[in-house]
Protein backbone atom coordinates (compact mmCIF):
# COMPACT_ATOMS: atom_id res chain seq x y z
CA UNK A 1 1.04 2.64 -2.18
CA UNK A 2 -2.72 3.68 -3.89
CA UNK A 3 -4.06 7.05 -2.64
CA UNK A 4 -3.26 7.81 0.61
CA UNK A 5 -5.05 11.10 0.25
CA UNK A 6 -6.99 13.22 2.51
CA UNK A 7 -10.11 13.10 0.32
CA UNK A 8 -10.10 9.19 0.45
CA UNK A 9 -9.55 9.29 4.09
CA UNK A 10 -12.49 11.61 4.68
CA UNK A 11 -14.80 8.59 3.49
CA UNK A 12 -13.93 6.54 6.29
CA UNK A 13 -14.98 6.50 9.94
CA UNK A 14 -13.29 9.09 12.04
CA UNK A 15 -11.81 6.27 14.12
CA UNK A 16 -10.25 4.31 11.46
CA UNK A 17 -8.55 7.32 9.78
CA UNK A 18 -4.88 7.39 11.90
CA UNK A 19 -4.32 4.01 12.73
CA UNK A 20 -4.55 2.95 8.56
CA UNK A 21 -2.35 6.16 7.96
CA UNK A 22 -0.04 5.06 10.87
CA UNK A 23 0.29 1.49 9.30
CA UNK A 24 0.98 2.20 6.39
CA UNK A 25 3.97 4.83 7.25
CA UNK A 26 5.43 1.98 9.21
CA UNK A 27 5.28 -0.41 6.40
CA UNK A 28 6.72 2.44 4.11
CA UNK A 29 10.04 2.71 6.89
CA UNK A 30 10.45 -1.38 6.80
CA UNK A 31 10.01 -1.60 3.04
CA UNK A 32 12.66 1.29 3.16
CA UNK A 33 14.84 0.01 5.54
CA UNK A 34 15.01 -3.42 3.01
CA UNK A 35 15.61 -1.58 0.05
CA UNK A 36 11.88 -2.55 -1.59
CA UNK A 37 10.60 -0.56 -4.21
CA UNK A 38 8.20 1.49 -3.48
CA UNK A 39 5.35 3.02 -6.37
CA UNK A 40 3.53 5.47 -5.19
CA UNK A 41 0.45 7.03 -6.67
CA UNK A 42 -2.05 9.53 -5.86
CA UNK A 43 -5.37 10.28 -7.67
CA UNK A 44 -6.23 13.01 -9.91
CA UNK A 45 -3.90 15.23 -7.23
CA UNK A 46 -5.00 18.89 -8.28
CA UNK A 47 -8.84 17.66 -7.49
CA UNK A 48 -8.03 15.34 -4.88
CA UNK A 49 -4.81 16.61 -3.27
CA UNK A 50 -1.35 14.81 -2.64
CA UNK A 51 -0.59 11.99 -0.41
CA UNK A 52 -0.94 12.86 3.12
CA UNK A 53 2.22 14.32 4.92
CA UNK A 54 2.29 11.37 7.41
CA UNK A 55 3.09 8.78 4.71
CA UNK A 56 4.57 11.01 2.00
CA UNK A 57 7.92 12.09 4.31
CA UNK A 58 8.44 8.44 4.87
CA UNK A 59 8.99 7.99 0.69
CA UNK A 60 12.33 7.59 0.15
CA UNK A 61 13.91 9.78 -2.25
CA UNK A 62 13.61 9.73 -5.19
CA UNK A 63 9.94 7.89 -5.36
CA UNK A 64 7.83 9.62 -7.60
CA UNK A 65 3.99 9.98 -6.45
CA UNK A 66 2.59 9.32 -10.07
CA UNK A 67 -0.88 11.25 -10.83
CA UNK A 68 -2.67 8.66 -11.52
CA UNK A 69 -5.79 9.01 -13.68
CA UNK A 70 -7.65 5.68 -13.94
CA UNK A 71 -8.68 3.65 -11.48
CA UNK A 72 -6.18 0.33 -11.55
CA UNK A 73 -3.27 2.15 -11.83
CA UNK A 74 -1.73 -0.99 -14.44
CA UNK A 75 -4.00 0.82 -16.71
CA UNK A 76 -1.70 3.55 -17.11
CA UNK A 77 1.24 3.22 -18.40
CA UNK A 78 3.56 5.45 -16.91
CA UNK A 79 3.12 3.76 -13.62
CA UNK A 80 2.98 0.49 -15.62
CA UNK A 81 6.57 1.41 -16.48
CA UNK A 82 7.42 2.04 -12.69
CA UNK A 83 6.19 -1.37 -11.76
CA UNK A 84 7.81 -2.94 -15.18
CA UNK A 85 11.08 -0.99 -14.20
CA UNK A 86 11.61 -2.66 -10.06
CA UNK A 87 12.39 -6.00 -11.86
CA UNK A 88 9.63 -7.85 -9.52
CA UNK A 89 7.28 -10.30 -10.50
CA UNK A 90 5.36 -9.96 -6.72
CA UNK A 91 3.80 -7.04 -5.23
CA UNK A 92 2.46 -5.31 -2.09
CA UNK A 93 -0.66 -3.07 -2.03
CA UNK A 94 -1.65 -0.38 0.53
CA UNK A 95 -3.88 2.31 0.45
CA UNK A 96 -7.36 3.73 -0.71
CA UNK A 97 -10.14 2.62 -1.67
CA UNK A 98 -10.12 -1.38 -1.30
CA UNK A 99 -13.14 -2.02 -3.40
CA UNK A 100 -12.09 0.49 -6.56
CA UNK A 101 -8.69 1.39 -6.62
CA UNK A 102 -6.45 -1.34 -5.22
CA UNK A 103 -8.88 -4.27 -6.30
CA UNK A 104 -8.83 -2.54 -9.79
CA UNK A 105 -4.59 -2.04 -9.43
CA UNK A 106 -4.57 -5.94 -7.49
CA UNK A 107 -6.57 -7.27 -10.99
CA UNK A 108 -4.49 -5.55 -12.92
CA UNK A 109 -1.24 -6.39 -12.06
CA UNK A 110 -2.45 -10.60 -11.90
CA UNK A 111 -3.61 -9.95 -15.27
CA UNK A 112 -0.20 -9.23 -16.27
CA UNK A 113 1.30 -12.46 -14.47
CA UNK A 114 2.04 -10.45 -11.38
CA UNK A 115 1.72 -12.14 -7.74
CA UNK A 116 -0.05 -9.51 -5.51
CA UNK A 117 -0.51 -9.41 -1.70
CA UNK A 118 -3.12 -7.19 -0.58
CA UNK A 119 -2.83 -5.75 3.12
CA UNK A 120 -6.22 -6.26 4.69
CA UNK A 121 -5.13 -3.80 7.67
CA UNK A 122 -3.88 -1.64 5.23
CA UNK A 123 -6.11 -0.88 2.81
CA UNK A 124 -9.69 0.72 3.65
CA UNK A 125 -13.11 1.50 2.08
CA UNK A 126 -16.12 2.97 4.07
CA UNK A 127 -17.85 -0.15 4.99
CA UNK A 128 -19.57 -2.38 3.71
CA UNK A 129 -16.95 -1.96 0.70
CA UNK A 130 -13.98 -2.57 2.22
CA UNK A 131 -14.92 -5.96 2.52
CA UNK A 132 -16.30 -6.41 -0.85
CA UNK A 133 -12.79 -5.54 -2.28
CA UNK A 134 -10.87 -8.10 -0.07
CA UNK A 135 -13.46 -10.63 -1.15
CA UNK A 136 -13.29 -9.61 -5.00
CA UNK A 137 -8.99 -9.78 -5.00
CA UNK A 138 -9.21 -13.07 -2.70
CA UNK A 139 -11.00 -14.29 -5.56
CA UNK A 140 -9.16 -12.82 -8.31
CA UNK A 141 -6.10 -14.69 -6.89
CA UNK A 142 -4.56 -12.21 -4.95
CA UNK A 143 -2.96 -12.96 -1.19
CA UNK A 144 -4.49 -11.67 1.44
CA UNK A 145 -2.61 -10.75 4.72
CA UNK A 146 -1.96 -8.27 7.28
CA UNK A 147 0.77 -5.95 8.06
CA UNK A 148 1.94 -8.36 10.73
CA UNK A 149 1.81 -11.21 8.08
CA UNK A 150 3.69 -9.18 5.37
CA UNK A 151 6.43 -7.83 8.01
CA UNK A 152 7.67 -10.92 9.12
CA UNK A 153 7.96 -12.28 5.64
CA UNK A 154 9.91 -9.64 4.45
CA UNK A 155 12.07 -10.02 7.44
CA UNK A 156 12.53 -13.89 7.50
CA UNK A 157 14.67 -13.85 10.28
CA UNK A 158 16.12 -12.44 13.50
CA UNK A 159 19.19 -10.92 12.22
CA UNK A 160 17.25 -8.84 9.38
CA UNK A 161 14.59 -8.19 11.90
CA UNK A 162 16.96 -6.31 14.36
CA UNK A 163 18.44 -4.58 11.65
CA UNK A 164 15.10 -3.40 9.99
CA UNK A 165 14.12 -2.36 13.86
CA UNK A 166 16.61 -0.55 14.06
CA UNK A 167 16.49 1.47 10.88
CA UNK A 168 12.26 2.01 10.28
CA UNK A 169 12.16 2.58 14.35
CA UNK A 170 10.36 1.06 17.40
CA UNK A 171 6.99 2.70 16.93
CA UNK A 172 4.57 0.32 16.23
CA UNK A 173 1.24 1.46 14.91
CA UNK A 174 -1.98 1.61 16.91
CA UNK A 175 -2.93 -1.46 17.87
CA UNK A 176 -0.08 -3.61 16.54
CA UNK A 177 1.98 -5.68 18.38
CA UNK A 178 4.59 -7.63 16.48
């Protein structure tokens, strides 16, 4: 999770602000309720503030938000450590902005022999930039899906879907139907 921070947030249209915030809580409760690691990070944090309150109380405990001061956040080496320590060779990015900070992070990470999926409905830049982003990861390597896409592949079946219902809740976000 890249900067879910009010400043970031500000940048976008008004009308695009809560529904990215609200999918990417709901993503936070599933990858909860499946025991996925979660890194968090939010940028320069005394300039730019913390992680909003709608996605930071879903964090479980005890996620560290790492202050992250460069841009792809495999550049820095505490966080570096975070992602070294999960044991994962394949991960997930959500957040802020798509063309800087999560293509940066998503070039990163395949640099280091990483697989990364990058959540098109999850991720946002003020447009046109947004789009830039996707199209620089797409073509960089990275997977490109949707919060739809990524839920049901983490759930694989059923079973683990009723069970992850259960735990992360029935509240969908805005304009998702599963």
């Amino acid at each position: 999770m890249i900067d879910v921070q009010q400043f970031f947030l500000d940048k976008l249209p008004e009308e695009q602000r809560e529904p990215l915030v609200a999918r990417i809580a709901w993503l936070t409760r599933v990858a909860k309720a499946l025991a996925i690691p979660i890194i968090a990070t939010a940028e320069d944090i005394e300039r730019d503030g913390p992680l909003v309150d709608t996605v930071a109380r879903e964090l479980p405990e005890p996620v560290r938000v790492h202050d992250k001061v460069v841009f792809g956040l495999a550049g820095q080496q505490s966080i570096l450590d975070s992602v070294v320590a999960t044991g994962r060779d394949e991960f997930v990015l959500v957040g802020l902005e798509t063309d800087v900070c999560i293509a940066h992070s998503a070039i990163g990470l395949l640099d280091r022999g990483y697989r990364v999926a990058v959540i098109d409905d999850a991720t946002a830049s003020p447009p046109p930039h947004h789009d830039y982003g996707i199209g620089r990861v797409r073509a960089a390597g990275a997977t490109i899906t949707s919060v739809k896409g990524i839920y049901y592949e983490w759930v694989r079946d059923l079973a683990t879907m009723r069970v992850v219902r259960g735990q992360s809740g029935e509240h969908l976000p805005a304009g998702l139907t599963l």
